[in-house]
Protein backbone atom coordinates (compact mmCIF):
# COMPACT_ATOMS: atom_id res chain seq x y z
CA UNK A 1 -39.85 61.16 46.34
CA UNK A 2 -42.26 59.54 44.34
CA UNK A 3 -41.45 62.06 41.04
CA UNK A 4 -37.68 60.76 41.26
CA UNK A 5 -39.13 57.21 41.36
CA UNK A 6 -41.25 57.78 38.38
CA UNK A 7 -38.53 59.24 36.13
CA UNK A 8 -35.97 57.00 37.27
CA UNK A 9 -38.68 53.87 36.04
CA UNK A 10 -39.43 56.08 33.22
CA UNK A 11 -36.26 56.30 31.80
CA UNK A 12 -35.45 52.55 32.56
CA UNK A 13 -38.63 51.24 30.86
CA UNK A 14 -37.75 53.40 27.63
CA UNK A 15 -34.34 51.98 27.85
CA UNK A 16 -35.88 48.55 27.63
CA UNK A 17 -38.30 49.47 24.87
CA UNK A 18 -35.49 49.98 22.81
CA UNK A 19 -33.25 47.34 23.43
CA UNK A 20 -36.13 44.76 23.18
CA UNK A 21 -38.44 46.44 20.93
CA UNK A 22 -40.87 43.21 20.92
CA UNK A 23 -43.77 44.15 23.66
CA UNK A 24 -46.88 41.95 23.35
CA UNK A 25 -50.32 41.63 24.26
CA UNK A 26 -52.27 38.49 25.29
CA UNK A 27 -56.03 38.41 25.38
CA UNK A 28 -57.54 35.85 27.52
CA UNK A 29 -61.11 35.73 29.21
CA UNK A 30 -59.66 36.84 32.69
CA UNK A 31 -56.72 39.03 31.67
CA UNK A 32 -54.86 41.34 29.28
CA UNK A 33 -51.48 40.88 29.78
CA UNK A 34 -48.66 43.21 28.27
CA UNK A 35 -45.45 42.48 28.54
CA UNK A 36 -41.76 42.25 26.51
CA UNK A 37 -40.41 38.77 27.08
CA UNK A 38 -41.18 36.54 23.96
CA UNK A 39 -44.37 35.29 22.17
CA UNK A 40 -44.48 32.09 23.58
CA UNK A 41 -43.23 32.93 27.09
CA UNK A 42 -45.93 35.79 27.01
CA UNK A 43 -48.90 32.74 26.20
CA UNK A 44 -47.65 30.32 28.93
CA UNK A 45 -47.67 33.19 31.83
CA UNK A 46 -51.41 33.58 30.18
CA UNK A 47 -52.32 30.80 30.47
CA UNK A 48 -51.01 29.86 33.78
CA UNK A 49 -53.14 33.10 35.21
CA UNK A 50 -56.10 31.49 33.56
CA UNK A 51 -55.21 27.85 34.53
CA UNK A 52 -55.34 29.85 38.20
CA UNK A 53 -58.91 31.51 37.82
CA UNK A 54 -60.44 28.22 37.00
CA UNK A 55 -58.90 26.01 40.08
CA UNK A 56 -59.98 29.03 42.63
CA UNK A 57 -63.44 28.17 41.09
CA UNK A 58 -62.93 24.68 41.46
CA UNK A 59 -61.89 24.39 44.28
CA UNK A 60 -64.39 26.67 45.91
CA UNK A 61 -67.07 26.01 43.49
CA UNK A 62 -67.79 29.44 42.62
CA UNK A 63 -69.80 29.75 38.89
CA UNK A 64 -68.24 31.84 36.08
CA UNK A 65 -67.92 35.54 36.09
CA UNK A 66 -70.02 36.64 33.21
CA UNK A 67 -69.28 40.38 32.68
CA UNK A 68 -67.16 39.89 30.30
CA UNK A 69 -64.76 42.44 29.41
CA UNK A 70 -64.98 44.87 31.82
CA UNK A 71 -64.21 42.10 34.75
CA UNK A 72 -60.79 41.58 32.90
CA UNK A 73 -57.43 42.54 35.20
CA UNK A 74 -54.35 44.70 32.54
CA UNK A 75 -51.57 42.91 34.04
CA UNK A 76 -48.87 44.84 33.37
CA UNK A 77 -45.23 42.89 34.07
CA UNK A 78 -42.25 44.91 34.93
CA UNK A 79 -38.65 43.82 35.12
CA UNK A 80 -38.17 44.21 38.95
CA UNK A 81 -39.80 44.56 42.43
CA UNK A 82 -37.63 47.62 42.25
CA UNK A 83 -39.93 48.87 39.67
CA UNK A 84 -43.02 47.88 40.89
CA UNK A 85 -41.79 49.86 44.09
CA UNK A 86 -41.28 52.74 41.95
CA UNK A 87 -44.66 52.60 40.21
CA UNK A 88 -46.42 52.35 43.65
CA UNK A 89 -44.40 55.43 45.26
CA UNK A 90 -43.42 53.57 48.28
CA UNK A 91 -40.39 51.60 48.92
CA UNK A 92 -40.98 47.56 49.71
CA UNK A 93 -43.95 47.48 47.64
CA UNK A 94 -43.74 44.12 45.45
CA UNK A 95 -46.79 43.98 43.71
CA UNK A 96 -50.00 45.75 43.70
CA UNK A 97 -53.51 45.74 42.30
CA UNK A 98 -55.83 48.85 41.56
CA UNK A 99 -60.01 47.78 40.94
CA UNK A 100 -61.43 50.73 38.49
CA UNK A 101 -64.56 50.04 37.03
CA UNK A 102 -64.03 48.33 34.04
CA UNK A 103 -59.90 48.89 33.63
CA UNK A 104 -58.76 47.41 36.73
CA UNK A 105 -54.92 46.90 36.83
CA UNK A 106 -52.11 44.82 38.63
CA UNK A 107 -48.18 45.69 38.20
CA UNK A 108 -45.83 42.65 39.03
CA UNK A 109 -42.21 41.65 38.63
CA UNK A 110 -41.10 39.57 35.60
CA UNK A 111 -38.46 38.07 38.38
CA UNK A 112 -39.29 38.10 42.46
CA UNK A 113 -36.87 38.62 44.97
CA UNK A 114 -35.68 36.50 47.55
CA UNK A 115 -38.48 33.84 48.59
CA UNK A 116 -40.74 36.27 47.38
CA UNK A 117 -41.25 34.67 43.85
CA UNK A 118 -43.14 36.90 41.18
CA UNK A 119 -45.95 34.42 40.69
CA UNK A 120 -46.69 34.44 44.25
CA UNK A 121 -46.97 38.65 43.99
CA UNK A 122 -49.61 38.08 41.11
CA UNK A 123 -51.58 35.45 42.48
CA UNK A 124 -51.65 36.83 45.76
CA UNK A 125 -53.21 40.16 43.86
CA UNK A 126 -55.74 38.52 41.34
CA UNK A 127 -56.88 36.97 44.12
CA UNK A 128 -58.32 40.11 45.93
CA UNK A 129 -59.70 40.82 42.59
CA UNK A 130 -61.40 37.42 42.43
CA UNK A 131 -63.08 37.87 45.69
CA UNK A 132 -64.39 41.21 44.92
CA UNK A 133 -65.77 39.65 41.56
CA UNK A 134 -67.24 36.57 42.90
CA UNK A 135 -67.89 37.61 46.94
CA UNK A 136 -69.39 41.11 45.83
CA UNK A 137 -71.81 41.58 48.70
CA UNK A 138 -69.83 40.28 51.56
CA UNK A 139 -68.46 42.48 54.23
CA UNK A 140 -64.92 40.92 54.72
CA UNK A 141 -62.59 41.53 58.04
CA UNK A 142 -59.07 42.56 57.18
CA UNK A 143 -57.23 39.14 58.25
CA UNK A 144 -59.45 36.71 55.89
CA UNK A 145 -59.19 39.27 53.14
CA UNK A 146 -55.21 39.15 53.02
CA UNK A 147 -55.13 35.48 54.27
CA UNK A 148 -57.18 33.82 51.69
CA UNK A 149 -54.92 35.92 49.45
CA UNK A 150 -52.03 34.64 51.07
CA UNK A 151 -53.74 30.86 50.98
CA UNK A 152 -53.73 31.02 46.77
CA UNK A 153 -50.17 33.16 46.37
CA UNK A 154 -48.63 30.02 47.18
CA UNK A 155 -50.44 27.60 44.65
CA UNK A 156 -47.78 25.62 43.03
CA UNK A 157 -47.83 24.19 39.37
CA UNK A 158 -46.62 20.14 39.83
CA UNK A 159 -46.85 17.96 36.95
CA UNK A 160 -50.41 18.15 35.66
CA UNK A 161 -51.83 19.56 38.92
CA UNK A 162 -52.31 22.67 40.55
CA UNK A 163 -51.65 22.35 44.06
CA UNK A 164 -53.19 24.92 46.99
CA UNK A 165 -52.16 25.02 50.57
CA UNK A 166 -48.61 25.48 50.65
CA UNK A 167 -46.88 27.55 53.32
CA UNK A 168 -45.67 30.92 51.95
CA UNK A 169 -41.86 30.18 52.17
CA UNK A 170 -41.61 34.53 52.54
CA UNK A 171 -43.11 34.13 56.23
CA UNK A 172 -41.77 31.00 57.31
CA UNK A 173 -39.48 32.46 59.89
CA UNK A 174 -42.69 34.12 61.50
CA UNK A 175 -45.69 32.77 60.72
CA UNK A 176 -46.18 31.11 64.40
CA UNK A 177 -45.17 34.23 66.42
CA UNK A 178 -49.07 34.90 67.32
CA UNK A 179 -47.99 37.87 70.04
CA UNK A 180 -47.04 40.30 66.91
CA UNK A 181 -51.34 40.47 66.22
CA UNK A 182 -53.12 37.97 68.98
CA UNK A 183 -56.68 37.09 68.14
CA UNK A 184 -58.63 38.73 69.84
CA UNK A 185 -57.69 42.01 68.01
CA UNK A 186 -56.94 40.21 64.80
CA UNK A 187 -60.55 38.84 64.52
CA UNK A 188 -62.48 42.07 64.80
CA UNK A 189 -63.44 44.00 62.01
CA UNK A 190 -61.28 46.69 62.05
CA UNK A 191 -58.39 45.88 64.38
CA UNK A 192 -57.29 49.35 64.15
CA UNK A 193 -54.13 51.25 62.74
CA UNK A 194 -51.26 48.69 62.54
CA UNK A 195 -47.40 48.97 62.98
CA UNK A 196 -45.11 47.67 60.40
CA UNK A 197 -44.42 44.55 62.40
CA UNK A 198 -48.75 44.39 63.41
CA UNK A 199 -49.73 44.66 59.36
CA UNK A 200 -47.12 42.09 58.54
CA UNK A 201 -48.34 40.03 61.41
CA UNK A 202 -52.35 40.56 59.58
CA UNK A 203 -51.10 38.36 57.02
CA UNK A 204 -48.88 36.12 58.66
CA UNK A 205 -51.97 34.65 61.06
CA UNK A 206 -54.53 35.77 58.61
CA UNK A 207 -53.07 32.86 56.43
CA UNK A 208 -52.56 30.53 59.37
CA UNK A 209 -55.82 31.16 60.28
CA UNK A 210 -57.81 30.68 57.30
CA UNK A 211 -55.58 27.80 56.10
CA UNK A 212 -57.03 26.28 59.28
CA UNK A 213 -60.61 27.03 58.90
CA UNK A 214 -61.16 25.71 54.86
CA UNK A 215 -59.23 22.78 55.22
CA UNK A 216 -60.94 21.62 58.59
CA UNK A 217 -64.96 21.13 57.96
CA UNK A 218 -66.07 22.15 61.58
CA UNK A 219 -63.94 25.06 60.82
CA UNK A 220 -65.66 25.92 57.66
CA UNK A 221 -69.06 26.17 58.69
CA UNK A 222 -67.55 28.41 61.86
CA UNK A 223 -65.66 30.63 59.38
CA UNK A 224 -69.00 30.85 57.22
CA UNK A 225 -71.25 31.59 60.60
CA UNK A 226 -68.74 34.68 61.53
CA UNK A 227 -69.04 36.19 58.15
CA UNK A 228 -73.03 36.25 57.85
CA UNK A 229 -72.91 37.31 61.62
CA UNK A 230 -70.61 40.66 61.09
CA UNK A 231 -72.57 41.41 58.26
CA UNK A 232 -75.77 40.78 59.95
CA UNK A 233 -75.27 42.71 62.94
CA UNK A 234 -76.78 39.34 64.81
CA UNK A 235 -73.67 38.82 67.31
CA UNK A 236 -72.68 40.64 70.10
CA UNK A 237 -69.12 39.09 69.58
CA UNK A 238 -68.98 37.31 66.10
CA UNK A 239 -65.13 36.20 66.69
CA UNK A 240 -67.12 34.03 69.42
CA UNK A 241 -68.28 31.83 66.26
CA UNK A 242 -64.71 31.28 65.52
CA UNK A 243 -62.58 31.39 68.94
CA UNK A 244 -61.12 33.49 71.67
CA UNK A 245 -58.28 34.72 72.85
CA UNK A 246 -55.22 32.87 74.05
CA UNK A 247 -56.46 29.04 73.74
CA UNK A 248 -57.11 30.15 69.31
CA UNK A 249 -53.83 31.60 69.75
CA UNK A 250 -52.02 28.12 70.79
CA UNK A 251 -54.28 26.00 68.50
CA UNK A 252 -53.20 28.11 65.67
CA UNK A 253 -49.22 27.87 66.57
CA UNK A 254 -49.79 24.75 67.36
CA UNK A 255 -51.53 24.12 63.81
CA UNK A 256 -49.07 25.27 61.50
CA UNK A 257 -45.97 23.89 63.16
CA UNK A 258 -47.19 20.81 62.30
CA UNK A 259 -44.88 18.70 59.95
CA UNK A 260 -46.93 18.28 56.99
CA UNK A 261 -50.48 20.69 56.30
CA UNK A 262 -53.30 19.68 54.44
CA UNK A 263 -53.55 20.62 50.71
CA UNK A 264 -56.26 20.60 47.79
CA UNK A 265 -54.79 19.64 44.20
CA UNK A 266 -57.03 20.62 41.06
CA UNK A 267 -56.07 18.50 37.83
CA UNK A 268 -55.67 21.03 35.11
CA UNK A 269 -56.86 18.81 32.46
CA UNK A 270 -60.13 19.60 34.05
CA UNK A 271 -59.90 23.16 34.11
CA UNK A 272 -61.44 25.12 30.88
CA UNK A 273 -59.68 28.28 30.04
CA UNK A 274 -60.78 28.99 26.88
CA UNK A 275 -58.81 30.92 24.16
CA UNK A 276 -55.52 32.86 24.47
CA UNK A 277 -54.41 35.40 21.47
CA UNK A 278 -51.05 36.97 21.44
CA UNK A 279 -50.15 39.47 19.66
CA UNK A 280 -47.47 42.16 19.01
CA UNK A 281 -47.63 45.62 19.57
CA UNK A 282 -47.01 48.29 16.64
CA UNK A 283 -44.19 50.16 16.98
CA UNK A 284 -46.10 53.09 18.29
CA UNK A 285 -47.68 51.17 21.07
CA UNK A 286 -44.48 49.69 22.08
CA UNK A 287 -42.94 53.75 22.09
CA UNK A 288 -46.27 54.71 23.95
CA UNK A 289 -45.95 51.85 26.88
CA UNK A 290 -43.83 53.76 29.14
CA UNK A 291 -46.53 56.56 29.66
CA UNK A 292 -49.16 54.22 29.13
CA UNK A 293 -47.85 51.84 32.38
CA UNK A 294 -46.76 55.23 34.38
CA UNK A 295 -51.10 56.42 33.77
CA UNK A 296 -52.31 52.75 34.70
CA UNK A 297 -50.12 52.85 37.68
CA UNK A 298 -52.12 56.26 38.96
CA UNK A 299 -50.99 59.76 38.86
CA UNK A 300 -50.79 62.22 41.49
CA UNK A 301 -50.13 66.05 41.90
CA UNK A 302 -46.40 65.51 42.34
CA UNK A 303 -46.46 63.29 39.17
CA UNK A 304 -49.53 63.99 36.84
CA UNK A 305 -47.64 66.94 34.49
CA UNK A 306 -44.41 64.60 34.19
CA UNK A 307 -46.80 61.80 32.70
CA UNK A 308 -48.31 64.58 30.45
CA UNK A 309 -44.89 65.68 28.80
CA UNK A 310 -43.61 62.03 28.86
CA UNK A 311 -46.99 61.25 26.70
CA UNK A 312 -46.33 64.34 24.54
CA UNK A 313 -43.08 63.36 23.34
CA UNK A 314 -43.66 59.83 23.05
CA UNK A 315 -46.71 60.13 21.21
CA UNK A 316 -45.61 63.16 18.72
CA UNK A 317 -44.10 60.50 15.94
CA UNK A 318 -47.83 58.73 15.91
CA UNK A 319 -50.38 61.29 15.56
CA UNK A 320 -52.58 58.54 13.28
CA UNK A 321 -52.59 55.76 15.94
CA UNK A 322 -55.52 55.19 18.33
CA UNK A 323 -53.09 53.24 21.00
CA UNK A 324 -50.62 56.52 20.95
CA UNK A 325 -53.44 59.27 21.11
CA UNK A 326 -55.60 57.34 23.35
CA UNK A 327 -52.73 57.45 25.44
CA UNK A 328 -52.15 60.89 25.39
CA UNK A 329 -55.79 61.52 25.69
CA UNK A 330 -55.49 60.40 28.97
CA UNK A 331 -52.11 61.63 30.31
CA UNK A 332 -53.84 65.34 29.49
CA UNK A 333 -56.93 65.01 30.99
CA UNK A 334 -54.93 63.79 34.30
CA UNK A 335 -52.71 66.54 34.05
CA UNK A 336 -55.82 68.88 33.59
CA UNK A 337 -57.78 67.75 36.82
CA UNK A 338 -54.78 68.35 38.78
CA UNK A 339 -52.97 72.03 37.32
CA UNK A 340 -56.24 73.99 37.58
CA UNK A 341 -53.72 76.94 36.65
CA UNK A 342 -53.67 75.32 32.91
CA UNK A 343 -57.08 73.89 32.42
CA UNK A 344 -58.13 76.18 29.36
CA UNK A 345 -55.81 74.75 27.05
CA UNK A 346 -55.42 71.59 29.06
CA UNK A 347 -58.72 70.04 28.50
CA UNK A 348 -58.60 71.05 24.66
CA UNK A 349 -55.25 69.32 24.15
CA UNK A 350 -56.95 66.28 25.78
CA UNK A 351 -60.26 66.68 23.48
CA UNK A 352 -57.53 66.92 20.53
CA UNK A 353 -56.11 63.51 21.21
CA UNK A 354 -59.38 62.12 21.80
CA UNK A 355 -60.34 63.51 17.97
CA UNK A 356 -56.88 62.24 17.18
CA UNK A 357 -57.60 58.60 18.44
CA UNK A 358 -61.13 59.00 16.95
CA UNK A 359 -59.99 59.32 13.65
CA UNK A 360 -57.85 56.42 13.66
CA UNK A 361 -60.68 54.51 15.07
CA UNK A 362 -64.37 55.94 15.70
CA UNK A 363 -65.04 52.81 17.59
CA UNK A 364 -62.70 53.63 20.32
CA UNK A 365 -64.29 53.36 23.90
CA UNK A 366 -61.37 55.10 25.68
CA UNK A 367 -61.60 58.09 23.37
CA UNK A 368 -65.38 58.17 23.16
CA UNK A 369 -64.76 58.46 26.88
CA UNK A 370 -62.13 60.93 27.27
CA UNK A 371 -63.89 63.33 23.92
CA UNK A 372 -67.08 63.49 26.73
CA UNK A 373 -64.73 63.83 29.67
CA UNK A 374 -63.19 66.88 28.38
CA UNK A 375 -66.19 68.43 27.56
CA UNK A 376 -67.85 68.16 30.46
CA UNK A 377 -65.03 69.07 31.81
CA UNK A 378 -64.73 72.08 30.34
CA UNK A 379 -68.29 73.04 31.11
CA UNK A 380 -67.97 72.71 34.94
CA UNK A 381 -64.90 75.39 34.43
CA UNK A 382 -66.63 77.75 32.85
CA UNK A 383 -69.26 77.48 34.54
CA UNK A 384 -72.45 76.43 31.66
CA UNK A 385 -75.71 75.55 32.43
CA UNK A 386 -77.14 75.36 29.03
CA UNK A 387 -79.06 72.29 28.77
CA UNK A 388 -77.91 72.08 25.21
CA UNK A 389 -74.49 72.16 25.72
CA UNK A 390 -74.68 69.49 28.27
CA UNK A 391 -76.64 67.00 26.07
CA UNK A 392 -74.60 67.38 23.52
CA UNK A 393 -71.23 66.16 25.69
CA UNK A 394 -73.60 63.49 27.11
CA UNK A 395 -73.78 62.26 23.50
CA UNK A 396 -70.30 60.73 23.25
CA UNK A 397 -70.97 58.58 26.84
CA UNK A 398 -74.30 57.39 24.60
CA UNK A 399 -71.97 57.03 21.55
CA UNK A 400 -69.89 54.63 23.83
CA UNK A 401 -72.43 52.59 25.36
CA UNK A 402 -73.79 51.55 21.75
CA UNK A 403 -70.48 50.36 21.09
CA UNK A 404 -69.93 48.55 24.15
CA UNK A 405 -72.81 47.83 25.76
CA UNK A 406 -71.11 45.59 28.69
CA UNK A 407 -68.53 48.67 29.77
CA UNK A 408 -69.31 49.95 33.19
CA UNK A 409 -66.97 53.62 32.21
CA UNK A 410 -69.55 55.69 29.86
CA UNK A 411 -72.33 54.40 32.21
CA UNK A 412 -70.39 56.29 35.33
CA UNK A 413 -69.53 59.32 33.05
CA UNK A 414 -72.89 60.01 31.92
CA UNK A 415 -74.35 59.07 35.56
CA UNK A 416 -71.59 61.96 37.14
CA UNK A 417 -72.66 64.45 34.26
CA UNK A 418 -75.41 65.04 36.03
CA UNK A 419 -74.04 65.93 39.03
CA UNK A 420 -71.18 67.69 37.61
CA UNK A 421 -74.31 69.89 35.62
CA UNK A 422 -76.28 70.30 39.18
CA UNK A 423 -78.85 68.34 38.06
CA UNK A 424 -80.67 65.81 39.65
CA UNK A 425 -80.25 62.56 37.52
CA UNK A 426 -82.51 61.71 35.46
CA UNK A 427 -84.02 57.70 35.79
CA UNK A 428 -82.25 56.51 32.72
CA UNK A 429 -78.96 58.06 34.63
CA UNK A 430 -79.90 56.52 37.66
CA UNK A 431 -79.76 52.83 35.67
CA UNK A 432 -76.93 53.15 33.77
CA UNK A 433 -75.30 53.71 37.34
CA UNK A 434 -76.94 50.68 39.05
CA UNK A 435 -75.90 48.61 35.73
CA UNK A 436 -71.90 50.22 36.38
CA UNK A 437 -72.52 48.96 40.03
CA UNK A 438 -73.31 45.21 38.72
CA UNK A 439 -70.72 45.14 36.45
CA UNK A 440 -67.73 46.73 38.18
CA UNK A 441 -69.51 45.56 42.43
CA UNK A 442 -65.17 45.64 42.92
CA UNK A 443 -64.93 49.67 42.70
CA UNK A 444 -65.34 51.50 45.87
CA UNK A 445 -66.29 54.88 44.22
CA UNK A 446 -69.09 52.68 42.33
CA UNK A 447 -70.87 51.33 45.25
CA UNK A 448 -70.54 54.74 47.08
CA UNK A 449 -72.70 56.01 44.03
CA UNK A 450 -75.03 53.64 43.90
CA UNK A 451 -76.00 53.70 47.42
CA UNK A 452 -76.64 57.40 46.57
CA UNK A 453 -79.18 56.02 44.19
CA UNK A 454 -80.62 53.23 46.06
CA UNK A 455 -81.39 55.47 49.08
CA UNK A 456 -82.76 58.32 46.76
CA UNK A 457 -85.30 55.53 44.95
CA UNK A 458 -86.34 54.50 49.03
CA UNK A 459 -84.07 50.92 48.60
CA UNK A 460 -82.78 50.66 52.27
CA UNK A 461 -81.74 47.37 52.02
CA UNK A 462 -80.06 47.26 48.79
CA UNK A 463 -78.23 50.87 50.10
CA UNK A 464 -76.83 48.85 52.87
CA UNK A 465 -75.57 46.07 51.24
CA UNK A 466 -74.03 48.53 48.33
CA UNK A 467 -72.04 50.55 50.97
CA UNK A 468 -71.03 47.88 53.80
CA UNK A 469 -68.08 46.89 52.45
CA UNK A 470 -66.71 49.89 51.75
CA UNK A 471 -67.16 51.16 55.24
CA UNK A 472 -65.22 47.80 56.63
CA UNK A 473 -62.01 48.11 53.96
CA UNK A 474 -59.38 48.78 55.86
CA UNK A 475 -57.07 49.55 52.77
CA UNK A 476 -58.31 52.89 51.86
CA UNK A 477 -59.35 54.32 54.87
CA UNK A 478 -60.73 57.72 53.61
CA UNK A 479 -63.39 56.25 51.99
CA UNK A 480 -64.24 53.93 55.10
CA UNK A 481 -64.81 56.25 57.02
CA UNK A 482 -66.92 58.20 54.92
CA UNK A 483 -68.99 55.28 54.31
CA UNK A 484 -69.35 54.75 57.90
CA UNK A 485 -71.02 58.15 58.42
CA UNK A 486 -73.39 57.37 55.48
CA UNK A 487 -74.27 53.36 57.53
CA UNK A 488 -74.80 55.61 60.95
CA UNK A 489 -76.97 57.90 59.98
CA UNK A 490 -78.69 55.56 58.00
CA UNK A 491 -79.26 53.22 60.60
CA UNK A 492 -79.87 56.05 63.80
CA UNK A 493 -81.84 58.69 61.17
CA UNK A 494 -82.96 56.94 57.79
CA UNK A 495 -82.46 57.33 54.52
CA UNK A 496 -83.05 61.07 54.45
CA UNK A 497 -79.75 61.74 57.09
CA UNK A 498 -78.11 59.27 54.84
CA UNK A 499 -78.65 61.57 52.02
CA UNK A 500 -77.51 64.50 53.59
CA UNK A 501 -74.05 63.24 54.91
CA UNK A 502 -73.51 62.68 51.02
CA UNK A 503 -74.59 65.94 49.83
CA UNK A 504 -73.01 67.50 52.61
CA UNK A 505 -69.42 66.30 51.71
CA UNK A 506 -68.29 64.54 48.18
CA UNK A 507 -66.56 61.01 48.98
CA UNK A 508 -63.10 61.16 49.35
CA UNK A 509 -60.62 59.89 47.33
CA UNK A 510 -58.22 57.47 48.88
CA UNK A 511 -54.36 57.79 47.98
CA UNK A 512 -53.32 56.71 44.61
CA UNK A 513 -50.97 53.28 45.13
């Protein structure tokens, strides 16, 4: 199913591309936007994201992120939900949000449908992204993660405000119907595996609910007491701090049938969002986006070698450009890790590209990347241990980091080469891993690594706090429960059980979007 999605978006997206050749890119401190409406329409939807960023800190005073680049979101904005559906491989998806280390991604519609406006998709996404940016240590259940995504979907732009607390007009019809999820399954950590009707019914009352809780102040400091309680282990019941059973359920239907709710409006004259640049993409990048959007969106077995050829033939015409062969760099190397059948030219035709994009521009992060990617690569299927050979791929993750000190990928790469060259890392390895972890604290496959690390260097604490909320995120379950087996026996056996459930068994990886 999904391989007929992607060629039926490919083959729309190219059509687009060539009836409105003008894509462009906007720069901003938050996000990198690309996108084919105009220059100035392409600014504004910049700025409002940014405009956005700055009222959630506002209003919940939170200071400003400070990583830089690698904390930015691609936003990449599609024509339809249709698409976005496509993109994600599942029907009814309108939106959705990926968090890699350093080159984490969100796809949304250019136009919404129904009461589901397109804004309200974004905001709702960027605003996981914020909490795993700004929250980074915090252990969250399932219904306050969606609801206080829900709570900032629905900000609304009025005059020279920005206004937060409005009902989301998409749920209206249901959003008192408590029965669907009642609370004393929706407050627990992990209420379980939910219907259709049950996970619609998480956000639904998780917005209800933590609409009520920040805009009463009793219910504030009982919101903040249940948080630090689930992650400190210090309450029997922790959804005691908030409320129970029926009598929460009734206050809460009660609560947002109410004629009017409270609201919070942030004057964006006071908001600082610094500088916005536009600009427009080459032709080659403009040919290239169609692959480039089908790689960000994440590629699978059933569509990794369609990606590959779609790369191939759009990048042929631009074998000088760093955007194209960057591109295809990447496409390859996906392809590669997935057809193990073609992975002795496969890796070469990505280390080409890489050479290719190189060329064009030896500062290239992405192809500094991919050059060492292949190469190690490479080594692990044929099987080298020659030290020599393995510092010398290790040399283009160096290369990298001297170019951009602040970029979480080489760090990973050169921490994983290790591994991938059974060998124990070395201590420089171990802290370009921890400095990943503190850049990138939003990537599940980070904090699984350095928890590895903390618990080999005898850091309990900070191993605990590294892998907790993975083990509580309901959204990608494989990994949950594989860092769930790593808090047991770390908490029943120490740090030395800990260490064996990861050596026993690499961590999963969850199911692409």
């Amino acid at each position: 199913m999904r391989l007929k999605f992607i060629a039926a978006l490919v083959s729309a997206l190219i059509g687009s591309t060539a009836a409105q050749a003008d894509w462009y890119r906007a720069t901003s401190n938050h996000f990198i936007v690309y996108s084919d409406d105009s220059l100035e329409d392409v600014r504004d939807y910049t700025m409002r994201l940014e405009q956005f960023d700055q009222a959630i800190r506002a209003w919940h005073v939170a200071p400003q992120d400070k990583r830089g680049a690698s904390a930015r979101v691609t936003v990449f904005v599609v024509d339809t939900t249709n698409d976005v559906a496509k993109l994600a491989g599942h029907d009814g998806v309108a939106g959705f949000y990926r968090p890699v280390a350093g080159q984490s991604v969100a796809f949304t519609p250019r136009n919404g449908s129904g009461d589901l406006g397109a804004r309200a998709i974004l905001f709702h996404e960027y605003t996981h992204h914020w909490m795993l940016t700004n929250w980074t240590d915090a252990a969250l259940p399932p219904w306050f993660v969606e609801g206080f995504a829900e709570l900032h979907a629905t900000a609304l732009f009025r005059g020279n405000q920005i206004i937060f607390g409005a009902v989301p007009a998409y749920r209206k019809y249901t959003i008192g119907q408590m029965n669907a999820l009642p609370m004393s399954r929706l407050l627990r950590f992990d209420p379980g595996k939910l219907s259709d009707v049950e996970r619609d019914a998480l956000y639904r009352h998780g917005w209800a609910l933590t609409h009520y809780l920040t805009f009463d102040p009793d219910g504030r400091k009982r919101l903040a007491g249940y948080i630090g309680a689930l992650n400190g282990g210090k309450a029997e019941d922790p959804a005691a701090l908030i409320g129970n059973g029926a009598n929460m359920d009734l206050k809460i239907d009660q609560y947002v049938r109410r004629p009017r709710l409270p609201s919070s409006a942030i004057d964006l004259d006071t908001l600082s969002i610094g500088s916005i640049e536009v600009t427009k993409l080459t032709p080659a990048e403009s040919t290239t986006m169609p692959a480039m959007i089908a790689s960000n969106a994440g590629v699978s077995k059933k569509n990794a070698g369609d990606v590959a050829a779609l790369a191939r033939r759009l990048a042929a015409p631009y074998p000088d450009d760093a955007f194209a062969q960057n591109e295809l760099a990447e496409a390859e190397f996906d392809a590669c890790e997935i057809d193990a059948a073609a992975k002795a030219a496969c890796y070469s035709r990505a280390a080409a590209a890489a050479d290719r994009a190189l060329a064009a521009d030896p500062r290239s992060v992405h192809a500094l990347d991919y050059r060492g990617m292949a190469d190690t690569a490479a080594l692990v299927k044929d099987k080298i241990t020659d030290p020599t050979r393995w510092a010398a791929a290790r040399q283009w993750y160096l290369r990298a980091n001297k170019v951009a000190t602040e970029m979480p990928q080489p760090l990973i790469a050169y921490y994983d080469s290790f591994g991938q060259a059974n060998e124990k890392p070395t201590a420089n390895a171990q802290a370009a891993l921890l400095y990943a972890y503190a850049l990138a604290p939003y990537d599940g496959d980070v904090r699984l690594k350095a928890t590895r690390v903390y618990l080999a260097q005898g850091k309990l604490a900070e191993a605990r706090t590294a892998i907790t909320p993975v083990a509580y995120n309901i959204e990608e379950r494989a990994k949950a429960t594989y860092a769930k087996k790593v808090l047991t026996a770390l908490n029943d056996q120490g740090a030395d059980a800990a260490i064996s459930v990861f050596d026993a068994t690499p961590a999963p990886k969850d199911e692409e979007q």
